[in-house]
Every structure is written in structure tokens, then in C-alpha cells.
N, C-alpha and C. Protein backbone atom coordinates (compact mmCIF):
# COMPACT_ATOMS: atom_id res chain seq x y z
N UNK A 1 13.16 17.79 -24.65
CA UNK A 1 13.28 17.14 -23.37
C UNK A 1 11.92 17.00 -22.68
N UNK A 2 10.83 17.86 -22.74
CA UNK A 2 9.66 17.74 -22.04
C UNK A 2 9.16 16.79 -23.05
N UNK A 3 8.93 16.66 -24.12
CA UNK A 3 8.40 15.52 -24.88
C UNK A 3 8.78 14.10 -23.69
N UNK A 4 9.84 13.60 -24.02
CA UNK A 4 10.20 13.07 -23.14
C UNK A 4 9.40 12.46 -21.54
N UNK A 5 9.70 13.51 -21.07
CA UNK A 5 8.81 13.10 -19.76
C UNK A 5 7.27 13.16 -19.79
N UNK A 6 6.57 13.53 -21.29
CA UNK A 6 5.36 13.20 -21.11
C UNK A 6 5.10 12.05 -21.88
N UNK A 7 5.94 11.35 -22.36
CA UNK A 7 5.99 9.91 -23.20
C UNK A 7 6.13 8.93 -21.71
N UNK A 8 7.08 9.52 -21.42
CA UNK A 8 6.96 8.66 -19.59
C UNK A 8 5.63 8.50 -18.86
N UNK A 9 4.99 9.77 -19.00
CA UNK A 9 4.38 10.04 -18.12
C UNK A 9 2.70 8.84 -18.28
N UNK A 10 2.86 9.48 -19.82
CA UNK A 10 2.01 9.08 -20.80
C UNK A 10 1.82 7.21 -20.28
N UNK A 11 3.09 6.58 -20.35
CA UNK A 11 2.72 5.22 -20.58
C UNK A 11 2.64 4.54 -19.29
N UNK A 12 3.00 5.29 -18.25
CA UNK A 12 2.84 4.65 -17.16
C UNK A 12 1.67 4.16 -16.36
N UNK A 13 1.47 2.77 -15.88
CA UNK A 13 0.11 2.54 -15.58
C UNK A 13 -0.57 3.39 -14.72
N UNK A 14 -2.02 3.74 -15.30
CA UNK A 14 -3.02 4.37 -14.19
C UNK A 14 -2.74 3.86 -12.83
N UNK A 15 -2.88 4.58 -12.06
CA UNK A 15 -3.36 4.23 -10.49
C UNK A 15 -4.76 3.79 -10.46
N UNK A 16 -4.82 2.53 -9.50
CA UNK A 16 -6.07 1.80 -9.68
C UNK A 16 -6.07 2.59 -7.72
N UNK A 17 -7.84 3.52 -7.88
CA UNK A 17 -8.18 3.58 -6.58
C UNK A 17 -9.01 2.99 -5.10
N UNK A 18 -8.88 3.26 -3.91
CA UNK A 18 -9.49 2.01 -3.49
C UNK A 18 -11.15 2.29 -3.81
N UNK A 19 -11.73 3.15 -4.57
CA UNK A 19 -12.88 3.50 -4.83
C UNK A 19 -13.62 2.22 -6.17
N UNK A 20 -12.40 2.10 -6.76
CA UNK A 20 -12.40 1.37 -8.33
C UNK A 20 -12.37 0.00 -7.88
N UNK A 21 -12.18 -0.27 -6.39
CA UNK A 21 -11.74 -1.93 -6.53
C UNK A 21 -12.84 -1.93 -4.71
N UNK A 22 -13.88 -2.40 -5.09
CA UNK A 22 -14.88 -2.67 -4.13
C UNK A 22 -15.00 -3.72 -3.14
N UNK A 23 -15.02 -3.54 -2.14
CA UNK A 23 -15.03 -4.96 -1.09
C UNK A 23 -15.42 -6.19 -1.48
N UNK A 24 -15.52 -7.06 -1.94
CA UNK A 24 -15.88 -8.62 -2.46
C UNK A 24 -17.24 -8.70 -1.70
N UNK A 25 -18.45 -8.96 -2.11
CA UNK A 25 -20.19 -8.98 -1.67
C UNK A 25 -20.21 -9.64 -0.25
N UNK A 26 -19.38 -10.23 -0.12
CA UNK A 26 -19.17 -11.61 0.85
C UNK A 26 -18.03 -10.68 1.89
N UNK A 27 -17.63 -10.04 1.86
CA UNK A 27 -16.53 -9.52 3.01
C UNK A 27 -15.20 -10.00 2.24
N UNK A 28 -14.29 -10.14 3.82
CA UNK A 28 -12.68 -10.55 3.78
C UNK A 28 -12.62 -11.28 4.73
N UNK A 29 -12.19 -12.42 4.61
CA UNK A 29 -11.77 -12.91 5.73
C UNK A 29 -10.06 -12.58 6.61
N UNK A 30 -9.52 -11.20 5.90
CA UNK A 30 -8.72 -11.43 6.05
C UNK A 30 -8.94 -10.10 7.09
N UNK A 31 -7.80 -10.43 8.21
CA UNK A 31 -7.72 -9.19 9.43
C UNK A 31 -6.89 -8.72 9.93
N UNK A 32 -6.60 -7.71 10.74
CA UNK A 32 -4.98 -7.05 11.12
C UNK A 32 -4.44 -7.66 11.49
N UNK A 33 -4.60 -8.88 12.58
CA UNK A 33 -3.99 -9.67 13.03
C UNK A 33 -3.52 -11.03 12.03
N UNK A 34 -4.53 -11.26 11.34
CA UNK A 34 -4.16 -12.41 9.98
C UNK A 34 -3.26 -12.21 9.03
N UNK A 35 -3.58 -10.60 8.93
CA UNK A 35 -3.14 -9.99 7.60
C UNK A 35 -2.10 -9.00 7.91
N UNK A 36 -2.71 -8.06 8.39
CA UNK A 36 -2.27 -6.60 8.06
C UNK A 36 -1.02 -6.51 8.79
N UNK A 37 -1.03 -6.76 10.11
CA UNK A 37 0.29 -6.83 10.71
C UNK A 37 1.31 -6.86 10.04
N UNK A 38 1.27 -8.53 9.60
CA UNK A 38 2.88 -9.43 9.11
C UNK A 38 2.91 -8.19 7.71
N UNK A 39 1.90 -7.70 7.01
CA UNK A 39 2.21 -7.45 5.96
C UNK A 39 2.87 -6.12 5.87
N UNK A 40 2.52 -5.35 6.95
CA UNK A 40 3.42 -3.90 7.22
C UNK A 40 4.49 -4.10 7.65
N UNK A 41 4.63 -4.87 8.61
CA UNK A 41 5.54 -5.48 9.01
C UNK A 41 6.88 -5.61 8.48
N UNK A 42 6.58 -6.27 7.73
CA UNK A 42 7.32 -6.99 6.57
C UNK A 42 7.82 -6.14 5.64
N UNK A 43 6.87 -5.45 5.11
CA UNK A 43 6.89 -5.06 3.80
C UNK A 43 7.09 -3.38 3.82
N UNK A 44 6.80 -2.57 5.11
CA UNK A 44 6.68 -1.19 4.84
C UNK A 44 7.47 -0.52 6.55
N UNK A 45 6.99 -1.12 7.43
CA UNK A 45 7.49 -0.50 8.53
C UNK A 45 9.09 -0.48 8.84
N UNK A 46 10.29 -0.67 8.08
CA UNK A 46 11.17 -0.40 8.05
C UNK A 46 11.41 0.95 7.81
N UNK A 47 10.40 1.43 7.09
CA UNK A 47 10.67 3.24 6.61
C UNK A 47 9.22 3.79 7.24
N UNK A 48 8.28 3.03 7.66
CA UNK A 48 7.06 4.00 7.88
C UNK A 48 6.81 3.28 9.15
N UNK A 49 7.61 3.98 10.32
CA UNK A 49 7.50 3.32 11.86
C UNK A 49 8.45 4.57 12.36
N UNK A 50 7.71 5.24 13.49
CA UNK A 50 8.29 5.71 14.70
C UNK A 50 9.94 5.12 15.03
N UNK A 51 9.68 4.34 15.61
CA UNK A 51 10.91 3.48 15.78
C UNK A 51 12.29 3.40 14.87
N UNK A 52 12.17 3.24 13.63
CA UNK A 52 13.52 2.64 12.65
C UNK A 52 14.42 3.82 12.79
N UNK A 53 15.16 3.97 12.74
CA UNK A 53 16.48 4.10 13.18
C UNK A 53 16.76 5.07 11.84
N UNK A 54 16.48 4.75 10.64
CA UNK A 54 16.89 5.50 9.34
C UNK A 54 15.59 5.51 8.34
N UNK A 55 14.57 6.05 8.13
CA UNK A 55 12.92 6.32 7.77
C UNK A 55 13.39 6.47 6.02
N UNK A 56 14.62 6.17 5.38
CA UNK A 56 15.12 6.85 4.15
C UNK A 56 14.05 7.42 3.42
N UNK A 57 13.76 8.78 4.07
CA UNK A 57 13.08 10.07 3.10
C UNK A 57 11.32 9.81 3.65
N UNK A 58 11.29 8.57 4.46
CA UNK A 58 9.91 8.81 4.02
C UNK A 58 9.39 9.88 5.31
N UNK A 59 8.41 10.66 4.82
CA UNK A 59 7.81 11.55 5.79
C UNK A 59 7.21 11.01 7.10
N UNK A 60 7.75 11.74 8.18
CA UNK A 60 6.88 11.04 9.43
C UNK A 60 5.78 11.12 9.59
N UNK A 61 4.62 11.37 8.79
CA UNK A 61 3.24 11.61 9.21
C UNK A 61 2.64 10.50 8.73
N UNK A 62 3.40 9.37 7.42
CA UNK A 62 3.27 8.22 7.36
C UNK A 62 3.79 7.18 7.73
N UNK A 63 3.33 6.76 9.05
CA UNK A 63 3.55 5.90 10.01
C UNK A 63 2.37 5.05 10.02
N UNK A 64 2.84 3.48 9.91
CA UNK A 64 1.78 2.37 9.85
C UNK A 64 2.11 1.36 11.00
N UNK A 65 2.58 1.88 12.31
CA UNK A 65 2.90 0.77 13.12
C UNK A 65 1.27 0.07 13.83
N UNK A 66 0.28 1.16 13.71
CA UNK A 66 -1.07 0.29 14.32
C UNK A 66 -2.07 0.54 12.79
N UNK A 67 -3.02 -0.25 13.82
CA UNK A 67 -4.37 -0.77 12.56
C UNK A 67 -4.87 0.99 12.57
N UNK A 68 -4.94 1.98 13.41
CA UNK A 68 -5.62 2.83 13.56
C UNK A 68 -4.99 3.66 12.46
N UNK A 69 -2.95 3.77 12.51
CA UNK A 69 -2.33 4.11 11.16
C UNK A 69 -2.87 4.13 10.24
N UNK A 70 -2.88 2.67 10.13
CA UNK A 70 -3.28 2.13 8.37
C UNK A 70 -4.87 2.57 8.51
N UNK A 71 -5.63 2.77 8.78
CA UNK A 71 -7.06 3.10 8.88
C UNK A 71 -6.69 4.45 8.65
N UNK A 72 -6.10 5.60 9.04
CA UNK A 72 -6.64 6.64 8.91
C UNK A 72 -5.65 7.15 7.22
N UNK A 73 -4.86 5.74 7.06
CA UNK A 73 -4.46 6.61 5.49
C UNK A 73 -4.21 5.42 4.59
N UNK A 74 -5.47 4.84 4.37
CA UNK A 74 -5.51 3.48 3.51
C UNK A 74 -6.07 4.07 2.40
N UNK A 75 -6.52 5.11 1.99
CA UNK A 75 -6.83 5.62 0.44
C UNK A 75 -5.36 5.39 -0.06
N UNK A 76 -4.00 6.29 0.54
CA UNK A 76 -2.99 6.62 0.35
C UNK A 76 -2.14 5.16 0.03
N UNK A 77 -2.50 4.32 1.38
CA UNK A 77 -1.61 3.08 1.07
C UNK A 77 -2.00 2.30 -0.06
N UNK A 78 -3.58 2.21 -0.38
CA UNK A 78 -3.99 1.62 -1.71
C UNK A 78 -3.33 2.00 -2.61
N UNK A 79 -3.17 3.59 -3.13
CA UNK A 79 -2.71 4.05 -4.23
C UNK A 79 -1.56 3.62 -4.41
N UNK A 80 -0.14 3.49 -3.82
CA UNK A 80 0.88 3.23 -3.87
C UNK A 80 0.89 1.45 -3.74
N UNK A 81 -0.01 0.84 -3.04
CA UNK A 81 0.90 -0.53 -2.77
C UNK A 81 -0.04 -1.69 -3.03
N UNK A 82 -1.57 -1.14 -2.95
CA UNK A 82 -2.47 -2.43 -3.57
C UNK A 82 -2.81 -2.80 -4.98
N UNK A 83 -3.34 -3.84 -5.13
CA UNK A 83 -3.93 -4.27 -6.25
C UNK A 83 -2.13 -3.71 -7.26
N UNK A 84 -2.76 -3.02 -8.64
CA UNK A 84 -2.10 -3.11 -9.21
C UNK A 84 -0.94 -1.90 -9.26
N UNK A 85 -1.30 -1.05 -8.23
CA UNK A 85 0.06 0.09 -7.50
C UNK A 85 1.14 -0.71 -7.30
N UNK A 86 1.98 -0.64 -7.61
CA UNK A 86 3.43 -0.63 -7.19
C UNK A 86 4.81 0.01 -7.65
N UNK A 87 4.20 1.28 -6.55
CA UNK A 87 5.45 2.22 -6.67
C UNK A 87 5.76 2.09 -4.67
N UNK A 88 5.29 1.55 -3.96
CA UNK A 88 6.07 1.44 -2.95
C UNK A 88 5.82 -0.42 -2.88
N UNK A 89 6.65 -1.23 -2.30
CA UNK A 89 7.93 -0.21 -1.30
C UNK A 89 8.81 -0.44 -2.54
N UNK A 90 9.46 0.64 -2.08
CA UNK A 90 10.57 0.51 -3.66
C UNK A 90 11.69 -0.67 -3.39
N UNK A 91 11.88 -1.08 -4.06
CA UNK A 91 13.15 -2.15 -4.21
C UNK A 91 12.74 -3.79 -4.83
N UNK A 92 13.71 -4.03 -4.47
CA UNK A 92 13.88 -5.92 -5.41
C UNK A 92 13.66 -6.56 -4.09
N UNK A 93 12.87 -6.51 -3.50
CA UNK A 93 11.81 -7.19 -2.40
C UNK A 93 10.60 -7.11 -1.93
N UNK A 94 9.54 -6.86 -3.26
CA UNK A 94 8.26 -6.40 -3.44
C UNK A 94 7.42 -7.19 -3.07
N UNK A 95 6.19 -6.81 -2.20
CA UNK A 95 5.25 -7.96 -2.12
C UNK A 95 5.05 -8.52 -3.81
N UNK A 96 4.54 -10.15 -3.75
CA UNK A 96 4.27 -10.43 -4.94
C UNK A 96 3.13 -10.09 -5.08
N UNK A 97 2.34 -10.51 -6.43
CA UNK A 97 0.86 -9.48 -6.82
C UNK A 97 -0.14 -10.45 -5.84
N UNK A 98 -0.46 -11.66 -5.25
CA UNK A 98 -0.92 -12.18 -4.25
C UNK A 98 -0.98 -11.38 -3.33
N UNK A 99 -0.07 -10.75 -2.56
CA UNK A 99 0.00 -10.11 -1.45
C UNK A 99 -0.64 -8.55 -1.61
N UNK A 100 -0.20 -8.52 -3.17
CA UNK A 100 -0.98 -6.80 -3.11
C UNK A 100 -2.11 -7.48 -3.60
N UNK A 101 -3.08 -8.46 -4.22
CA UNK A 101 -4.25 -8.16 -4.03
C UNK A 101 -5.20 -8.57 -2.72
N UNK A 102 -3.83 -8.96 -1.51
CA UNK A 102 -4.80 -9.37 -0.47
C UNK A 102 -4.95 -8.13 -0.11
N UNK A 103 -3.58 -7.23 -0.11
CA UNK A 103 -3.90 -5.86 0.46
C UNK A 103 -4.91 -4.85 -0.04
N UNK A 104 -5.23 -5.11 -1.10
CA UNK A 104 -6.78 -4.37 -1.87
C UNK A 104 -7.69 -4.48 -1.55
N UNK A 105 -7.82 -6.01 -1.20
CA UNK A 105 -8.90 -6.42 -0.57
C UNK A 105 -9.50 -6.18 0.60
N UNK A 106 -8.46 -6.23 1.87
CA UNK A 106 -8.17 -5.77 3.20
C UNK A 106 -8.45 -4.25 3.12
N UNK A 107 -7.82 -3.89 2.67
CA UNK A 107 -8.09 -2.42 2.27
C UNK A 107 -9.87 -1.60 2.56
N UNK A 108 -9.93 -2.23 0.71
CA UNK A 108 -11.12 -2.22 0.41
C UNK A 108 -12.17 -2.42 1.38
N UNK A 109 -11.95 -3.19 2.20
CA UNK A 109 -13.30 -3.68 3.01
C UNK A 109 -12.81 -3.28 4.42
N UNK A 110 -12.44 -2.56 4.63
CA UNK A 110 -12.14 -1.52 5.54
C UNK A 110 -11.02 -1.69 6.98
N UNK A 111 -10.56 -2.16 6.61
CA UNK A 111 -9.62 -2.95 7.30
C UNK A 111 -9.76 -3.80 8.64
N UNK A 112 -10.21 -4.71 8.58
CA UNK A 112 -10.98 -5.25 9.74
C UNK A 112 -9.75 -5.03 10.68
């Protein structure tokens, strides 16, 4: 049985970090208000917001309702949701890979 979960473990893609994926030479044009908002918004603050009503499991200390949120734990949000992470948000309504590499990007270059 442990064989098993290290054949799992084994094939599952690396985590790409926001260290490995560098701001573009030129910046981002993209910004909290352009970007980051609609995209938490949308995509994560149903479970990671003060506010929602039912957080299913996720811990309250990850809360992304402001830019200052996502600024003080964007290593964390990279690992799980940019570039080629996607283990959040869980379900069959995933940003498409467009959206996670805007979020790498945004990320990456420090979240304007």
C-alpha cells in the first residue's frame, strides 16, 4: 500500500515556485484593480473571505479579500493557483491556464 502512494506521489507535477517564474524584463501591465480583484473574486473568495457564510475547510488566516491579503501570502497563492499549480480552487470551475498565467505574472511582479 505505501508503494502506492509513492507512485502517486512520484508522478505528480512539481510545484512551479514564484521564485522559478520571474517578472517579464518589461513589468505587467496587469493590476489589482485590472486583474487581481475580478480574479479572487471570482475564482477564490467564496472560501478565502471573512464574509462567506460557509469557508468549506479553508483556514481563516487565508483570506484574500484586499491587495494587502494577497501581498502578504502570494508565495502561497503562486504555489497552489499560478502558472502551472492547480490544486486550488478545487472543482470543475477552474481558472483556465490564461488566467493562471496572468496570475504568475501578477504575482511574480509583485502585485501591483
Amino acid at each position: 500500500m505505501k508503494w502506492i502512494a509513492f507512485v502517486l506521489v512520484a508522478c505528480a507535477d512539481p510545484v512551479v515556485t514564484i521564485d522559478e517564474y520571474p517578472c517579464p524584463p518589461a513589468g505587467t501591465q496587469l493590476t489589482y484593480e485590472s486583474f487581481g480583484r475580478t480574479f479572487f473574486s471570482t475564482n477564490c473568495n467564496d472560501c478565502h473571505s471573512a464574509s462567506g457564510d460557509n469557508r468549506y475547510g479553508a483556514p481563516g488566516t487565508y483570506r484574500f479579500e484586499t491587495l494587502d491579503d494577497v501581498r502578504n501570502l502570494r508565495d502561497r497563492i503562486f504555489a497552489r493557483a499560478a502558472a502551472t499549480n492547480t490544486s486550488m480552487p478545487p472543482g470543475p470551475e477552474d481558472p483556465n491556464p490564461d488566467a493562471r498565467a496572468q496570475l504568475a505574472e501578477w504575482l511574480a511582479c509583485g502585485a501591483p
